[in-house]
C-alpha atoms as a PDB file:
ATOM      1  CA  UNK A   1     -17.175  51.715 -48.618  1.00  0.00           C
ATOM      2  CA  UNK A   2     -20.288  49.955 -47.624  1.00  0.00           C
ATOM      3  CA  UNK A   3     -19.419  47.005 -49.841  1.00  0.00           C
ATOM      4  CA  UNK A   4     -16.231  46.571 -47.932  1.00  0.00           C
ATOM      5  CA  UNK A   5     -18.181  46.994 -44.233  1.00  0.00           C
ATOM      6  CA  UNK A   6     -20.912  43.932 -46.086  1.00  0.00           C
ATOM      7  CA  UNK A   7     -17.577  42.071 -46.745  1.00  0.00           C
ATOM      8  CA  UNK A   8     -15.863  42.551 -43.322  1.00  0.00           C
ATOM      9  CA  UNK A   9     -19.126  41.613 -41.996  1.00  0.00           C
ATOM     10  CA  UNK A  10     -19.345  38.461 -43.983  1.00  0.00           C
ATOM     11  CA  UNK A  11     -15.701  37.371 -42.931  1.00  0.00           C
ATOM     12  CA  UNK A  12     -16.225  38.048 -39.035  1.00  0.00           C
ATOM     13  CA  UNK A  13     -19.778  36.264 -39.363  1.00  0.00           C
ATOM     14  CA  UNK A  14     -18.052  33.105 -40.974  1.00  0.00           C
ATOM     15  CA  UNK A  15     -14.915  33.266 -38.510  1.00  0.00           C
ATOM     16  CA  UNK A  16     -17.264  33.492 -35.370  1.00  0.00           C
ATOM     17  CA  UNK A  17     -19.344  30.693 -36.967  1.00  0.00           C
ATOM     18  CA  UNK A  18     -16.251  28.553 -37.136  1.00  0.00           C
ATOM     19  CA  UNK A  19     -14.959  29.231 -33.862  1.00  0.00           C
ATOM     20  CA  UNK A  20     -18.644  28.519 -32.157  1.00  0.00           C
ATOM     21  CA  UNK A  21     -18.395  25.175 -34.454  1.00  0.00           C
ATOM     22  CA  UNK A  22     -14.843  24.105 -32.697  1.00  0.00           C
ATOM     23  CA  UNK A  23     -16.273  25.200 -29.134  1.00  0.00           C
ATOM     24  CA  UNK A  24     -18.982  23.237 -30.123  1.00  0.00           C
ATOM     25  CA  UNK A  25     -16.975  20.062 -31.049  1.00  0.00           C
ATOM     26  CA  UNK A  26     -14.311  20.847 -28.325  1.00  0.00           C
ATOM     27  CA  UNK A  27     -17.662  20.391 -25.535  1.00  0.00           C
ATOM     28  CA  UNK A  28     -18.628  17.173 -27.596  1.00  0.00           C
ATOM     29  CA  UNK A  29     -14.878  15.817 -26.823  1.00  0.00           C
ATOM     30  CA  UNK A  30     -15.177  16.659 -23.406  1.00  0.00           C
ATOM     31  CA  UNK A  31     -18.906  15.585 -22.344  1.00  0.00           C
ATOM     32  CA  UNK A  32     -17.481  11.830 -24.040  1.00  0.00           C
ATOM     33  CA  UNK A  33     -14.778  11.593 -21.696  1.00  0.00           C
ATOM     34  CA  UNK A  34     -16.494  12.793 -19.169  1.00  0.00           C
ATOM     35  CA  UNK A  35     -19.255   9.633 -19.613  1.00  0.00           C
ATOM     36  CA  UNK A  36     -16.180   7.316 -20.536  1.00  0.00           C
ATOM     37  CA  UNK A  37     -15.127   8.359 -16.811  1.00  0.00           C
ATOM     38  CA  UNK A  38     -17.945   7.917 -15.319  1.00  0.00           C
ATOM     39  CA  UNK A  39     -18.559   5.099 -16.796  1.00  0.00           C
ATOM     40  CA  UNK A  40     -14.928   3.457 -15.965  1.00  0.00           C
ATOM     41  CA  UNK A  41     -14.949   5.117 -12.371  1.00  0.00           C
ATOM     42  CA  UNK A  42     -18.410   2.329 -12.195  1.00  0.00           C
ATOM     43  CA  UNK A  43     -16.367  -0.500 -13.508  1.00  0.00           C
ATOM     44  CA  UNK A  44     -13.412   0.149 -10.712  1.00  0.00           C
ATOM     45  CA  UNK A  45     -16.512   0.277  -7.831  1.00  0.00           C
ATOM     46  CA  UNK A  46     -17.825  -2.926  -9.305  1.00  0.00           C
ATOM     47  CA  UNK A  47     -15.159  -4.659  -9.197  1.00  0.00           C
ATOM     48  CA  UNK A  48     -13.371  -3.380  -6.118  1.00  0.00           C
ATOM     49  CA  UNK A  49     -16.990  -4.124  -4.695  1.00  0.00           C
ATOM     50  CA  UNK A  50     -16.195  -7.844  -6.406  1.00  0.00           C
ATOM     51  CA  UNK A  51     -12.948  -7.850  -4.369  1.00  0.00           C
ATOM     52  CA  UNK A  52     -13.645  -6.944  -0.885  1.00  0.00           C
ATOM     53  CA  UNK A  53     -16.675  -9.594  -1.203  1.00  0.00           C
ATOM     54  CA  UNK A  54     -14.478 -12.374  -2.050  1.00  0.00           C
ATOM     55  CA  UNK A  55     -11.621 -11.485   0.502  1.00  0.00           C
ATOM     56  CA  UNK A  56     -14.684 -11.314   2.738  1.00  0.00           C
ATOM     57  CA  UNK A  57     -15.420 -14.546   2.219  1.00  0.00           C
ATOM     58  CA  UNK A  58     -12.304 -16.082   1.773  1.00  0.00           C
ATOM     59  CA  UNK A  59     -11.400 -14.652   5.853  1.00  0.00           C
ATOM     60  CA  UNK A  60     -14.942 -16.629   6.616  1.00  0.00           C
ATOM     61  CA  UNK A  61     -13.634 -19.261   5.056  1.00  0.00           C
ATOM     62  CA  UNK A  62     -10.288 -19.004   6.748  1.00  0.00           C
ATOM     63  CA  UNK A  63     -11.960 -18.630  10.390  1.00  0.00           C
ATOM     64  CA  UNK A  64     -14.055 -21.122  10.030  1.00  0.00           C
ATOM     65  CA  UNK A  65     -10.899 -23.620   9.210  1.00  0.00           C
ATOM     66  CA  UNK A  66      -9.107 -22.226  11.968  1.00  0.00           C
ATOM     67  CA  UNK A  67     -11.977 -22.764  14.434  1.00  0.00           C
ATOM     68  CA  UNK A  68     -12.557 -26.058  13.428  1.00  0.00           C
ATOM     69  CA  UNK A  69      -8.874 -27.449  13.882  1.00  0.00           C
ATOM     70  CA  UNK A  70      -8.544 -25.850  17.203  1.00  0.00           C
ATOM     71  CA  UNK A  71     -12.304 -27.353  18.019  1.00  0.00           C
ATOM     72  CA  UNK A  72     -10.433 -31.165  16.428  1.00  0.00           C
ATOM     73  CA  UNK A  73      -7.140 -30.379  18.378  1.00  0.00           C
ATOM     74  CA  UNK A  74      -9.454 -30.002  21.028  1.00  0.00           C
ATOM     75  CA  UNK A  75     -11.177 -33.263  21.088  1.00  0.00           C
ATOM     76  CA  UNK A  76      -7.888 -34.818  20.398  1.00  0.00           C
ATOM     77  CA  UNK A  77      -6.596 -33.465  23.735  1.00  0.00           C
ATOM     78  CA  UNK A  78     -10.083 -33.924  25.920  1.00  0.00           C
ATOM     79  CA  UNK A  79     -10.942 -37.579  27.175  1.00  0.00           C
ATOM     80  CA  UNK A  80     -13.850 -38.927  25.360  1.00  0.00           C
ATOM     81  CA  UNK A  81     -16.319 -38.289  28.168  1.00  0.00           C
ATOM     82  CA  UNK A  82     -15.862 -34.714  28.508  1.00  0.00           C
ATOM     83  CA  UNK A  83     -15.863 -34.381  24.738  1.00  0.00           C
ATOM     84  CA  UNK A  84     -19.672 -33.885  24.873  1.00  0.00           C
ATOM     85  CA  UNK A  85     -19.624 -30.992  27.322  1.00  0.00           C
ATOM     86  CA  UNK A  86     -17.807 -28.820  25.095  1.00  0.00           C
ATOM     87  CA  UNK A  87     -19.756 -27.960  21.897  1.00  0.00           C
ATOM     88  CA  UNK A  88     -17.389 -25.120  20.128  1.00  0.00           C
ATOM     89  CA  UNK A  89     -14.425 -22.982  20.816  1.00  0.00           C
ATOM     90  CA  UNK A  90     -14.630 -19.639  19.692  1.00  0.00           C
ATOM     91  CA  UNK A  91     -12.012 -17.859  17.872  1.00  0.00           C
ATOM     92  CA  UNK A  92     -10.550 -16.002  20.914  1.00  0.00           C
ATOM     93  CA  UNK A  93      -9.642 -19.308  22.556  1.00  0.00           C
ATOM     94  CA  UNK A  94      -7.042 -20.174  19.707  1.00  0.00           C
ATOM     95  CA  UNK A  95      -3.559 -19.395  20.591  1.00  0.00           C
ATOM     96  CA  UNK A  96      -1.134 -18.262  18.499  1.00  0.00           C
ATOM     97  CA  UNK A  97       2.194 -20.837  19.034  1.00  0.00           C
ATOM     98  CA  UNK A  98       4.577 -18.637  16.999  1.00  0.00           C
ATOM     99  CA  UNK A  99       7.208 -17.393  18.675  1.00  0.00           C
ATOM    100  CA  UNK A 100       9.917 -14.711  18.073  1.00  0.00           C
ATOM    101  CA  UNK A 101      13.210 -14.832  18.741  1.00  0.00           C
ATOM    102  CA  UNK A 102      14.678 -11.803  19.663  1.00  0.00           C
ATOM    103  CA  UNK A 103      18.133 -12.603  19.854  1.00  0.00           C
ATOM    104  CA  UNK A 104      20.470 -11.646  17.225  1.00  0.00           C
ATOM    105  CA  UNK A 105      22.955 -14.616  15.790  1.00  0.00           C
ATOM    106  CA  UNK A 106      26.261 -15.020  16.650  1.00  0.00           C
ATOM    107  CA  UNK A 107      28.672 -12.424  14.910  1.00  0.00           C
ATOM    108  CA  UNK A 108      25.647  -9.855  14.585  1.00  0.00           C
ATOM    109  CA  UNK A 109      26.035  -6.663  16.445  1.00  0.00           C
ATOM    110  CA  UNK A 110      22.604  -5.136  18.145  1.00  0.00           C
ATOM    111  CA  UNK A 111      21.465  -2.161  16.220  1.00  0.00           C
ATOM    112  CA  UNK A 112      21.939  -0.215  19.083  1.00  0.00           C
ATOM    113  CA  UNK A 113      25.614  -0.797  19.900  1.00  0.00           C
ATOM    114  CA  UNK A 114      25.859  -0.460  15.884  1.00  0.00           C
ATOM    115  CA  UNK A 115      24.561   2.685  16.093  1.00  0.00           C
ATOM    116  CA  UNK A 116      26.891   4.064  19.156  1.00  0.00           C
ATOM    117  CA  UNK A 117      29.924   2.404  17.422  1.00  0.00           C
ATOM    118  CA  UNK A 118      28.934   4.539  13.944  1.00  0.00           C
ATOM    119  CA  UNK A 119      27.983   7.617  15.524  1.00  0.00           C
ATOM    120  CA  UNK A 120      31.410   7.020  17.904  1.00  0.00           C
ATOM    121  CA  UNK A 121      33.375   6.866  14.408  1.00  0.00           C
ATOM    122  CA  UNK A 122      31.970   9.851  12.824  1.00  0.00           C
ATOM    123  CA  UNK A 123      32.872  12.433  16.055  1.00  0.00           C
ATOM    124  CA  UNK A 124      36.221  10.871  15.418  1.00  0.00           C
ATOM    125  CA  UNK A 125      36.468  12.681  12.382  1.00  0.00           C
ATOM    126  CA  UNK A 126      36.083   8.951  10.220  1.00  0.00           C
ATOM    127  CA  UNK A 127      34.427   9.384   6.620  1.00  0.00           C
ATOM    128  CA  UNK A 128      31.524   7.094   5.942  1.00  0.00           C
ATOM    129  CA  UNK A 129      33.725   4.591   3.791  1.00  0.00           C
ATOM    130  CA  UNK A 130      36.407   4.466   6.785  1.00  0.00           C
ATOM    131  CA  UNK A 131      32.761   3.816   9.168  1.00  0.00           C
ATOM    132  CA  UNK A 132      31.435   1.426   6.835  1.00  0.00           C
ATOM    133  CA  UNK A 133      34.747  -0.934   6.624  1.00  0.00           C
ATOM    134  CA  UNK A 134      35.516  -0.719  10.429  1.00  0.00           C
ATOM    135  CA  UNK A 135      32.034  -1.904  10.883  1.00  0.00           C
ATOM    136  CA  UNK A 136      31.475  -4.283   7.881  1.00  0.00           C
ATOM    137  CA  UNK A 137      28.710  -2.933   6.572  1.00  0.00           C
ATOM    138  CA  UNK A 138      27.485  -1.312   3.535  1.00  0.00           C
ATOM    139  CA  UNK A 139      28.213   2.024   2.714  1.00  0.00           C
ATOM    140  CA  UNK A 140      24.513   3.029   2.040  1.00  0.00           C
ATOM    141  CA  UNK A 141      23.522   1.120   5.145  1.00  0.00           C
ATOM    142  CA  UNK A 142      25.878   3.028   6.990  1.00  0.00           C
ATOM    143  CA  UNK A 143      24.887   6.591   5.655  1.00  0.00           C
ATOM    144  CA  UNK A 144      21.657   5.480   6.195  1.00  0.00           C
ATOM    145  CA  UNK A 145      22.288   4.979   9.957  1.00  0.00           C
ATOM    146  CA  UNK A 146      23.775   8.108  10.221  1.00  0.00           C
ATOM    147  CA  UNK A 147      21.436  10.575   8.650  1.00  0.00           C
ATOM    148  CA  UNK A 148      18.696   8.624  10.979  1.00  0.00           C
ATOM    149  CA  UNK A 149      20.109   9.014  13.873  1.00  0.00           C
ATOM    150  CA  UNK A 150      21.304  12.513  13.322  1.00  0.00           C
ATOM    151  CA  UNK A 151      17.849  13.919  13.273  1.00  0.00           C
ATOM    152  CA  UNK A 152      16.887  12.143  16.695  1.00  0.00           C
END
């Protein structure tokens, strides 16, 4: 009897060995990825870091450019004699010369009649095909429209 208890023993000694050698092995795996992490978590600072400097500098770059052809356009529009007077123009002297139309071309409907005309079909009882051919339009835009503008 007590050789079988010495072999038991033996067996649960050598299975609890192996098991703390695969913890052991499993914590090895995990401390490495941990420090590959860390260590790619650094690489993504540096170079994000990398990136906002050279947008930074690039929008430097870019204001500087701007300022200087407004300060040229300017000169260009200034007599000669008052040229002197006027050493620099800052940044919020430059005026923006775009312009957006808000009109919609000819043939286009406004999105807002659009939308009264759709929703106007659909009371009517008209499926979204039926909508989107009355209209011509897309189906998908047109079931797009509606879901929109039946949670408002």
């Amino acid at each position: 009897m007590t050789t079988f208890l010495w072999f038991a023993s033996f067996v649960l000694h050598g299975i609890s060995l192996f098991l703390i050698i695969l913890l052991s092995l499993k914590w090895v795996k995990i401390k490495e990825t941990e420090r590959e992490q860390a260590e790619l978590i650094r690489e993504m600072e540096t170079m994000m870091t990398t990136y906002l400097m050279q947008f930074k500098e690039e929008n430097e770059r870019f204001v500087k450019q701007i300022t200087s052809s407004a300060v040229r356009q300017k000169k260009r529009e200034t007599p000669p004699s008052l040229r002197e007077e006027q050493p620099s123009l800052p940044i919020d002297d430059v005026v923006d010369r775009i312009e957006l139309s808000t009109t919609t071309p000819k043939g286009e409907q406004s999105l807002d009649s659009l939308v009264s005309e759709a929703l106007k079909l659909q009371q009517q009882g008209k499926t979204i095909d039926e909508i989107a051919k009355a209209l011509k339009r897309g189906k998908t835009e047109m079931e797009l429209l509606l879901k929109f503008h039946q949670y408002e």
